[in-house]
Each structure stands twice: as structure tokens, then as C-alpha cells.
C-alpha atoms as a PDB file:
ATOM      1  CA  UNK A   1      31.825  17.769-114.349  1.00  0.00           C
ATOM      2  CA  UNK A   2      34.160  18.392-116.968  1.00  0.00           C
ATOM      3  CA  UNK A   3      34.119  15.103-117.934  1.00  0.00           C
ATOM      4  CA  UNK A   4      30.452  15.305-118.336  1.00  0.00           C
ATOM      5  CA  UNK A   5      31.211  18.838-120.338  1.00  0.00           C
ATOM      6  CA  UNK A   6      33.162  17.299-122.605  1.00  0.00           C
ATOM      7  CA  UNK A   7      30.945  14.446-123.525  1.00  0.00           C
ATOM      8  CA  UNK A   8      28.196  16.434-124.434  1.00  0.00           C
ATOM      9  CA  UNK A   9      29.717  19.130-126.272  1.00  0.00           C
ATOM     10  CA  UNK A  10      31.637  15.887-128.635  1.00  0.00           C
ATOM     11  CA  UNK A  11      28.024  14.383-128.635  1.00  0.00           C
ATOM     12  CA  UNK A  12      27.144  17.586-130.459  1.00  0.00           C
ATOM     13  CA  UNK A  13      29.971  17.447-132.394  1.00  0.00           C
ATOM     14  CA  UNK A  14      29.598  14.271-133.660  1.00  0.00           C
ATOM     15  CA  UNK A  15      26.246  14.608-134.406  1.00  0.00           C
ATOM     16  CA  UNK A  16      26.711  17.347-136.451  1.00  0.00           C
ATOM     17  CA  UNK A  17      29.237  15.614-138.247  1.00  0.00           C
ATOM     18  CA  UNK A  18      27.177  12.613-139.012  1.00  0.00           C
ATOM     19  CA  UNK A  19      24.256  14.909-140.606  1.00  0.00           C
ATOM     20  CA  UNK A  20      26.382  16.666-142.152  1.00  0.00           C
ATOM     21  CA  UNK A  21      26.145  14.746-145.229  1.00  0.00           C
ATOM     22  CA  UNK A  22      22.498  14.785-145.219  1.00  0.00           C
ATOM     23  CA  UNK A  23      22.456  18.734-144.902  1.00  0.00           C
ATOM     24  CA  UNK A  24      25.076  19.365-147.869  1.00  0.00           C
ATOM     25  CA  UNK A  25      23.506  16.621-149.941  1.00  0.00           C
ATOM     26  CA  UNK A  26      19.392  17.326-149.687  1.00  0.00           C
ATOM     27  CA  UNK A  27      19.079  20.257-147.505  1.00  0.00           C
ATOM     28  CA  UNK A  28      21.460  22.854-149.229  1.00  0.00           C
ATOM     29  CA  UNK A  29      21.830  20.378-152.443  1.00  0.00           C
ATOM     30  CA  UNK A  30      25.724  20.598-153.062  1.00  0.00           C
ATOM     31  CA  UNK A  31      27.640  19.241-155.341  1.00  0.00           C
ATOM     32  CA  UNK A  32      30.929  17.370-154.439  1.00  0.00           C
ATOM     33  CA  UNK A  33      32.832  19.994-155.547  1.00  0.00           C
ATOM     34  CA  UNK A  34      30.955  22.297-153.326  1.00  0.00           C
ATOM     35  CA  UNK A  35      30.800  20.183-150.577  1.00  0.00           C
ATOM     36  CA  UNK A  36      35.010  20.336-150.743  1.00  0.00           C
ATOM     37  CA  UNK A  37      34.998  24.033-150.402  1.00  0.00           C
ATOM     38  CA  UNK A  38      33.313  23.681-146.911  1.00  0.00           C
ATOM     39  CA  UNK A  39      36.068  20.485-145.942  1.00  0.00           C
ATOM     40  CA  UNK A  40      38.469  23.047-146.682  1.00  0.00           C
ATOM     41  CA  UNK A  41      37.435  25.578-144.147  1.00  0.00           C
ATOM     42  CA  UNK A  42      37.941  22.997-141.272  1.00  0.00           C
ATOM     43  CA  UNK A  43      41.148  23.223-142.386  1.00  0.00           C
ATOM     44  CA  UNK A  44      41.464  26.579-142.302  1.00  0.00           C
ATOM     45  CA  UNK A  45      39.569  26.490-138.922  1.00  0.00           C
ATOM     46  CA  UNK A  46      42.025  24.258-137.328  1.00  0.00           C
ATOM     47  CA  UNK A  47      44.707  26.605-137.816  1.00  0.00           C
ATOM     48  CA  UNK A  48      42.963  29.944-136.769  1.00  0.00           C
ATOM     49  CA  UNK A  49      41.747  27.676-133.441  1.00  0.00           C
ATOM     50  CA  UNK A  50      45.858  27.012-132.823  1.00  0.00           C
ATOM     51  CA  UNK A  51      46.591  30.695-133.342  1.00  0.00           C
ATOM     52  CA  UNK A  52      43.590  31.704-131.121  1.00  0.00           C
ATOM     53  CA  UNK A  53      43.372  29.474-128.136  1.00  0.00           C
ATOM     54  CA  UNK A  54      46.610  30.632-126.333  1.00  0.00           C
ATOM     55  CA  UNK A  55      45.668  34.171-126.446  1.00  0.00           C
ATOM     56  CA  UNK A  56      42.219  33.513-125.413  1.00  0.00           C
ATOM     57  CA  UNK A  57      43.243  31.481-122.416  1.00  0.00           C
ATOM     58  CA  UNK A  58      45.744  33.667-121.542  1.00  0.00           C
ATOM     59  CA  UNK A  59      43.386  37.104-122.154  1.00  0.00           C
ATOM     60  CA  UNK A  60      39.830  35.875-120.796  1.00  0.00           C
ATOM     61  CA  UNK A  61      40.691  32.593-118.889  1.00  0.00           C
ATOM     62  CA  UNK A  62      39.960  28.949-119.919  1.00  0.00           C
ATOM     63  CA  UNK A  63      36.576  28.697-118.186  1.00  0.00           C
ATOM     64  CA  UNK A  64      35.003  32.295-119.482  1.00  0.00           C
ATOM     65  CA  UNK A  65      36.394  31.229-123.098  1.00  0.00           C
ATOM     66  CA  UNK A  66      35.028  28.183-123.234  1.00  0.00           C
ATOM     67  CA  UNK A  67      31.415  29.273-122.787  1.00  0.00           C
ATOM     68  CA  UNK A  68      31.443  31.908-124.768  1.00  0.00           C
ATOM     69  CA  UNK A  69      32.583  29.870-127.520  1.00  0.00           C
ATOM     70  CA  UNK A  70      30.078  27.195-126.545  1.00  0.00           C
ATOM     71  CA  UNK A  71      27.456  30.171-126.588  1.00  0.00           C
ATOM     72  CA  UNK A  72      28.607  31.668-129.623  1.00  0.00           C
ATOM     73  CA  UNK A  73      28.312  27.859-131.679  1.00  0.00           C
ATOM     74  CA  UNK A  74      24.837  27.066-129.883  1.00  0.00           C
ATOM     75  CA  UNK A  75      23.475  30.670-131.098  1.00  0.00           C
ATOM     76  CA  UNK A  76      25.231  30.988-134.529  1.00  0.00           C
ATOM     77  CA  UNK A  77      25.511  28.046-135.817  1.00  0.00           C
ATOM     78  CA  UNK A  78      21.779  27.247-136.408  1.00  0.00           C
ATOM     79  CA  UNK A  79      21.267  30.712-138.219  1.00  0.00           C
ATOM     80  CA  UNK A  80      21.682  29.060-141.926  1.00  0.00           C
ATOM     81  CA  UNK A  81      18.860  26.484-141.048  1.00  0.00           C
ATOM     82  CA  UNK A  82      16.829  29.080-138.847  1.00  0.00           C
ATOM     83  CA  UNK A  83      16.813  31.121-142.000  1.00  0.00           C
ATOM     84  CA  UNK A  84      15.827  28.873-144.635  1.00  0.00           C
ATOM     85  CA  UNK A  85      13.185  27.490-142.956  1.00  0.00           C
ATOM     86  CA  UNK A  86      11.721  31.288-142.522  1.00  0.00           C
ATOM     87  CA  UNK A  87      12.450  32.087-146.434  1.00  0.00           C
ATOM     88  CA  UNK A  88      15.288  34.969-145.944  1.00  0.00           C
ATOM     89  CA  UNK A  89      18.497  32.491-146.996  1.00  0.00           C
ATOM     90  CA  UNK A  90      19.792  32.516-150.597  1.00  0.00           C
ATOM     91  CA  UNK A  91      17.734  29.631-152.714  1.00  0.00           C
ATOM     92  CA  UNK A  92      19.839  26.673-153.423  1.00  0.00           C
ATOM     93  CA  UNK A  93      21.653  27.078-156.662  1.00  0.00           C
ATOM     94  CA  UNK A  94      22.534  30.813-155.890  1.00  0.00           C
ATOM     95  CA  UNK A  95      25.921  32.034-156.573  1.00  0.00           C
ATOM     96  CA  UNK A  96      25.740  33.175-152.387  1.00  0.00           C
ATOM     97  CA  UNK A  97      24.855  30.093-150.741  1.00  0.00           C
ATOM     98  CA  UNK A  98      28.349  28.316-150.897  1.00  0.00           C
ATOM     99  CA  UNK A  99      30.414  31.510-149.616  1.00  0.00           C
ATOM    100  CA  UNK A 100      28.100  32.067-146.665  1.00  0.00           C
ATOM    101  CA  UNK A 101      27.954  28.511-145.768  1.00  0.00           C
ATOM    102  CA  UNK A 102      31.709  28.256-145.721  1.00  0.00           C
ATOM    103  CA  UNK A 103      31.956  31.490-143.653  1.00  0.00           C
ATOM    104  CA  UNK A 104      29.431  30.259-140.929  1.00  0.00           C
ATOM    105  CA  UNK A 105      30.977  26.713-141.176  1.00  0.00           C
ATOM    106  CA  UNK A 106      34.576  27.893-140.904  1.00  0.00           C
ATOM    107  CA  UNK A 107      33.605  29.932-137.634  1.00  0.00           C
ATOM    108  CA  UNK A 108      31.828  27.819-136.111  1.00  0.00           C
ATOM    109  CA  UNK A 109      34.198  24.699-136.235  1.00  0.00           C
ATOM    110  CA  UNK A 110      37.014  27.071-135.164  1.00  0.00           C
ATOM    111  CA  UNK A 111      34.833  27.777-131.987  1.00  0.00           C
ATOM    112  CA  UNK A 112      34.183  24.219-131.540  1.00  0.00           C
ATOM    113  CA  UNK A 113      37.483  23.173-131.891  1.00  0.00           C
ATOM    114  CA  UNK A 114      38.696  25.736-129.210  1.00  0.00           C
ATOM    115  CA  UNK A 115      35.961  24.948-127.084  1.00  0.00           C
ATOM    116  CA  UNK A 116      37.515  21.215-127.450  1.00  0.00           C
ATOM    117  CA  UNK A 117      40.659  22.524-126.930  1.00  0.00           C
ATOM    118  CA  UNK A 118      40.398  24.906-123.571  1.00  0.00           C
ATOM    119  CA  UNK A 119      38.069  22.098-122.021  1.00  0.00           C
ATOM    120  CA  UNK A 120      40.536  18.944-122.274  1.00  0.00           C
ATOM    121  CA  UNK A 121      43.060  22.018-120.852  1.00  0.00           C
ATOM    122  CA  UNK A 122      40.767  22.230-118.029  1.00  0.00           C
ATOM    123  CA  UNK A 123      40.777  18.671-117.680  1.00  0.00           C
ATOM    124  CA  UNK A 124      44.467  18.748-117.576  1.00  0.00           C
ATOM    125  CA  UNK A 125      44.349  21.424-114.596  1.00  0.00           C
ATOM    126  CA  UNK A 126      41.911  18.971-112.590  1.00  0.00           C
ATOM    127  CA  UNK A 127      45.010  16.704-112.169  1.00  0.00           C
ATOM    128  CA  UNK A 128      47.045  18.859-109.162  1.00  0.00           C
ATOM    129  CA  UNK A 129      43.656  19.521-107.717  1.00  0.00           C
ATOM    130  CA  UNK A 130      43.107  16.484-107.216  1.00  0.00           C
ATOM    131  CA  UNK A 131      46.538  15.134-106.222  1.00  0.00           C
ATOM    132  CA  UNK A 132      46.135  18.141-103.607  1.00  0.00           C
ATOM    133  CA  UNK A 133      42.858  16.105-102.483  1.00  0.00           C
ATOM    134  CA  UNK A 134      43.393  12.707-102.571  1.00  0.00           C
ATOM    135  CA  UNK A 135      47.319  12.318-102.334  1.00  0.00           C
ATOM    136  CA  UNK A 136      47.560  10.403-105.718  1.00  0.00           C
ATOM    137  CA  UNK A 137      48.288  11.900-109.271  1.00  0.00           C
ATOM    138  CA  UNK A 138      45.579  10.294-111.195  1.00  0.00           C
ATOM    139  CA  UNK A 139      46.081  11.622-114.839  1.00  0.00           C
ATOM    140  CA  UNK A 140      45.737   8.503-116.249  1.00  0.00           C
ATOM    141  CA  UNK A 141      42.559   7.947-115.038  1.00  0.00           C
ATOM    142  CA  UNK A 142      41.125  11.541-116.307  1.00  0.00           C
ATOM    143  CA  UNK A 143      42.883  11.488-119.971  1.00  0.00           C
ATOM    144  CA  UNK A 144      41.791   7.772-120.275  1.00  0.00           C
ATOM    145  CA  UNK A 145      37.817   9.079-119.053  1.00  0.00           C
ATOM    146  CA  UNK A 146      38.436  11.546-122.060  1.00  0.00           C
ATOM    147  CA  UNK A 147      39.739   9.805-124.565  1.00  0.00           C
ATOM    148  CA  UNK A 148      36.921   6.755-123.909  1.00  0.00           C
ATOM    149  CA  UNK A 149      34.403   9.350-124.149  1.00  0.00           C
ATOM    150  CA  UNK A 150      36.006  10.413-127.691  1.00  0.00           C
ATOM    151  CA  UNK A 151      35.517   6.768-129.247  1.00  0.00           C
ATOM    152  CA  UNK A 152      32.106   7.145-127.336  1.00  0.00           C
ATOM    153  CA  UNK A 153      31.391  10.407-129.853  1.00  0.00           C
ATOM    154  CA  UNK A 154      31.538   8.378-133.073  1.00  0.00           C
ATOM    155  CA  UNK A 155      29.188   5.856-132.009  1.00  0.00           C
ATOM    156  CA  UNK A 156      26.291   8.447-130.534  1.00  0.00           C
ATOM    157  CA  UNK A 157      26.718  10.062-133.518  1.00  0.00           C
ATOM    158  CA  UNK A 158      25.652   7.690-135.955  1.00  0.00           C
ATOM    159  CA  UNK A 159      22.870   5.965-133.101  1.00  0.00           C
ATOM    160  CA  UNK A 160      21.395  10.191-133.277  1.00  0.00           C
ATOM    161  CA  UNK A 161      21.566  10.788-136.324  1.00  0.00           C
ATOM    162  CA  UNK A 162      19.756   7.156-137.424  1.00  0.00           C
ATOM    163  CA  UNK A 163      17.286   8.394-134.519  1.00  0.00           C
ATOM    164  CA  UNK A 164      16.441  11.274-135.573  1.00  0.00           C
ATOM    165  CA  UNK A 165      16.476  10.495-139.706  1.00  0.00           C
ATOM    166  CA  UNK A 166      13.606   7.900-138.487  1.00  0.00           C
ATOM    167  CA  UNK A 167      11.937  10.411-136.029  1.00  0.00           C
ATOM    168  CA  UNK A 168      11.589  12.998-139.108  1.00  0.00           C
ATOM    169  CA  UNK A 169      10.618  10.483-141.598  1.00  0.00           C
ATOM    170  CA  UNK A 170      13.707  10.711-144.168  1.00  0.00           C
ATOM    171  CA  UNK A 171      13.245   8.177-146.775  1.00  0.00           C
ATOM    172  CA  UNK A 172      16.187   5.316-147.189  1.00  0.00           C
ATOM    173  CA  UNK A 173      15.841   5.884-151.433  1.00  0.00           C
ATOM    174  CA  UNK A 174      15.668   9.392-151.249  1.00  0.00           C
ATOM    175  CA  UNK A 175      17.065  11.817-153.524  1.00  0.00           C
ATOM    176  CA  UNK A 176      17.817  15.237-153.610  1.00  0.00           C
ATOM    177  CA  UNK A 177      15.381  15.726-156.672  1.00  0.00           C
ATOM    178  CA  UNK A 178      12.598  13.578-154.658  1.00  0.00           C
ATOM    179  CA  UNK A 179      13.017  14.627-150.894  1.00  0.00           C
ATOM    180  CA  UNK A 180       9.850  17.175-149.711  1.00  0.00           C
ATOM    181  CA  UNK A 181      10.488  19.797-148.315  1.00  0.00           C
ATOM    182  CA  UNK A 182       8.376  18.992-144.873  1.00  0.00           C
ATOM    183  CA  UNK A 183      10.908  16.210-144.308  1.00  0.00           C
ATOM    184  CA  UNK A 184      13.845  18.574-144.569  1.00  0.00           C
ATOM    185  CA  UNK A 185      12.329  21.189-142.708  1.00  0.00           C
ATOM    186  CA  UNK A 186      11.630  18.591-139.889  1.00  0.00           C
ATOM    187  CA  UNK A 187      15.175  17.597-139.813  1.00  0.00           C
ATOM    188  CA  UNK A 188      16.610  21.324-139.350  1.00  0.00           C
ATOM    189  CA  UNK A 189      14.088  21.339-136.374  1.00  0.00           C
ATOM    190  CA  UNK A 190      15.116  18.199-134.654  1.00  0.00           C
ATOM    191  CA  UNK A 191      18.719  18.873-135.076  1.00  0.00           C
ATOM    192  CA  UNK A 192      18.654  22.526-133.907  1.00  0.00           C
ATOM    193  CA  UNK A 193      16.966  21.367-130.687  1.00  0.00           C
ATOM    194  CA  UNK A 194      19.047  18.435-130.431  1.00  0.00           C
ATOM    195  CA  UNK A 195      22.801  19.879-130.341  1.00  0.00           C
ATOM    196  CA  UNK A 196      21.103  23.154-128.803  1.00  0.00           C
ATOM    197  CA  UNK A 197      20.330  20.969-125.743  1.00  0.00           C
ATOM    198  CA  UNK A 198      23.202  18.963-125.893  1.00  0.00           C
ATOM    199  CA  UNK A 199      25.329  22.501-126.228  1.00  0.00           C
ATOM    200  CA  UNK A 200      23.447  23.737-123.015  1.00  0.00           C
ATOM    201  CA  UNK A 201      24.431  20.993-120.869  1.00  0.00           C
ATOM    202  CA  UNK A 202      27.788  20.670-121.835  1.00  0.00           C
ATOM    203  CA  UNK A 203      28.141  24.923-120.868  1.00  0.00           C
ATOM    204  CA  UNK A 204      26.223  24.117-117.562  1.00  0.00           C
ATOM    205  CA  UNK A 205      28.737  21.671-116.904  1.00  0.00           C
ATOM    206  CA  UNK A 206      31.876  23.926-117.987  1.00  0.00           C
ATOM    207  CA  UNK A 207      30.138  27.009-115.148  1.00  0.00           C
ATOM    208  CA  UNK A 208      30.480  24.372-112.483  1.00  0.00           C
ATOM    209  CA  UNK A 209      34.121  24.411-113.086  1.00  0.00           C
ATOM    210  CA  UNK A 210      35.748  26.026-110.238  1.00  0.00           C
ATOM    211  CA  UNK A 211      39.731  25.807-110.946  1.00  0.00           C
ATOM    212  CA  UNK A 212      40.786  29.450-111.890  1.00  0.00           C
ATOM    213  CA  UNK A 213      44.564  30.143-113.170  1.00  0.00           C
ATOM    214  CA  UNK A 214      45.485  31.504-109.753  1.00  0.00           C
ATOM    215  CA  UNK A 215      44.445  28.200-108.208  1.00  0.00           C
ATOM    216  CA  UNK A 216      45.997  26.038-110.821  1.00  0.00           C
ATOM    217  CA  UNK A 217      49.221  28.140-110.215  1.00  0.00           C
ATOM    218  CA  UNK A 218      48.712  27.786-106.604  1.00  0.00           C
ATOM    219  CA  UNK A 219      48.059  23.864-107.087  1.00  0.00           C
ATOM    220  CA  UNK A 220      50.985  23.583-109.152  1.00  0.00           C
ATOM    221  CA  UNK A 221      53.370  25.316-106.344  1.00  0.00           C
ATOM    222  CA  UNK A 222      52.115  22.887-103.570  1.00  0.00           C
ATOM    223  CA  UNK A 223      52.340  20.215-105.549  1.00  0.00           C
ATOM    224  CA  UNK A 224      55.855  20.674-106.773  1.00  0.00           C
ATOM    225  CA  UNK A 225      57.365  21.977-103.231  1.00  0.00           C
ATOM    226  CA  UNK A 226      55.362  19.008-101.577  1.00  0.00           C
END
């Protein structure tokens, strides 16, 4: 199941990443310079989501973490789009719109990054259970599962995106100054829904997990006296 989690929460991921361009370019209609700004907060997100995880893990548990982080990027991170398409988001152009993109951007990668984080932890922890199961240590077999389903990420997300750009109707020789705005408004739709679902079943996936940290412990001890 975690497996499963983690492929659809990086099938989010990646799709996000591989519209990104189209959202900064037509949808909000940055510039390159302004488009830097909002590289630099997943900079600034990577570090806050080192600083964090530990303390979260430690303080609320790897499983309860990771869905509330999971909830938190499913429910805030379509608020931008959800708001410009009903009219109460700053016009493009405005002096605003860059600051509060790079303020919702920033915290939602950080979530998704410790969401990433905690649930290739959990992965980590299915390792002892299993041993405890089947008799063998089978790491390799779970990290390799994760890190094909990483390589698998890149690929869905430019087969998705293409999908849905043709779904919504985006133009091949469009330009910001010539895109309408029914085909924009389209695409916030389809890719709300889209990682929303995708979101969903990854957190249905992480609730099935049933390793808490005084099982792992307990998994750990057996294994190690055994």
C-alpha cells in the first residue's frame, strides 16, 4: 500500500511540475524573472522540509503527518486557481500576485516534500515487518519498487499533462497575448480534479498503513535479538 501511496502522490507531483510551465507562462503570465522568484522558494522549501520532518515524525508520528500534509497540499494548494477563476485573486500584472504565489508555492512544496519524505520513511519501516513475516530482509526489493516508481513519475507526468493540454483544447502556437481565457480556465479545472484525485488515493493508501513507532521499535528488537 505504501508503494501504491507513493506512486500517486509523485504522479501528482510530477504533474504539477510538468504544468507548471504552462501556469507561470499563460495562466498567471510571468516573466522569467518572475518565474525565478518562485524556483527559489523550492529552495527555500527544501530546507524548512529538513528542519521540519524530524520533529514532525517524532511529535505527531509518520503516518498522522503524512496525511495531514497530504490534506493540507490537496486543500491549499488549488486556492490560487480556485480564486482566479471566481474573480477574488490579484489581476495579472499586480504588484501582489508574485509574493502570494511564492508564499502558497513555497508551502506547499515544503508539504509535499515532507509528505515524500515521511512516506519513503514508512517504506523503510515496512522492511523488519516484513523480515518478521516472511524470514527474509527484502529491502532491496522495496527501495528498488520506489525508486522504479520515481523514474515512473517523470514519464506520467509529461503523458498527463499532454492529456490533459489536448482534453482542454490548449493551442500548440499559443501565446500568452493570444490564449482565451475559456481554455485557461478549463485547464485550472482539469488539473485541480486531476492531482485532487490523485492526492486522495495516495492519503487512502497512507491510512491503510498499520506500522506505528511502537511496532517498528518492537520489530526492530525481534529482529536484532533474533
Amino acid at each position: 500500500m505504501m508503494t501504491l501511496s507513493a506512486f500517486f502522490g509523485y504522479a501528482a507531483i510530477g504533474l504539477t511540475f510538468a504544468l507548471g510551465v504552462y501556469f507561470n507562462t499563460f495562466f498567471w503570465g510571468l516573466t522569467s524573472n518572475q518565474i525565478s522568484i518562485l524556483v527559489l522558494g523550492q529552495f527555500v522549501s527544501a530546507a524548512g522540509a529538513l528542519l521540519l520532518g524530524p520533529n514532525l515524525s517524532r511529535r505527531f508520528g509518520k503516518k498522522a503527518s503524512a496525511i495531514w500534509l497530504s490534506l493540507f497540499g490537496i486543500f491549499v494548494g488549488p486556492i490560487p486557481l480556485i480564486l482566479r477563476l471566481i474573480g477574488w485573486f490579484p489581476p495579472n500584472g499586480s504588484p501582489a500576485l508574485v509574493p502570494i504565489l511564492f508564499v502558497f508555492s513555497t508551502a506547499v512544496v515544503t508539504t509535499s516534500i515532507l509528505a515524500g519524505i515521511l512516506t519513503s520513511s514508512m517504506i523503510a519501516d515496512v522492511v523488519e515487518d516484513s523480515e518478521l513475516v516472511t524470514g527474509r530482509r527484502n529491502e532491496g526489493l522495496f527501495f528498488s519498487a520506489n525508486s522504479f516508481i520515481l523514474k515512473c513519475v517523470s514519464g506520467f507526468g509529461i503523458f498527463g499533462s499532454g492529456l490533459i493540454l489536448a482534453l482542454v483544447g490548449f493551442p500548440q502556437s499559443a501565446t500568452p497575448a493570444t490564449i482565451s481565457t475559456a481554455v485557461l480556465d478549463r485547464l485550472a479545472l482539469a488539473y485541480v480534479l486531476s492531482t485532487t484525485v490523485l492526492y486522495l488515493i495516495s492519503v487512502a493508501c497512507v491510512s491503510a498503513y498499520t506500522i506505528s513507532r511502537a511496532r517498528h521499535e518492537e520489530n526492530v528488537r525481534q529482529v536484532s535479538s533474533g
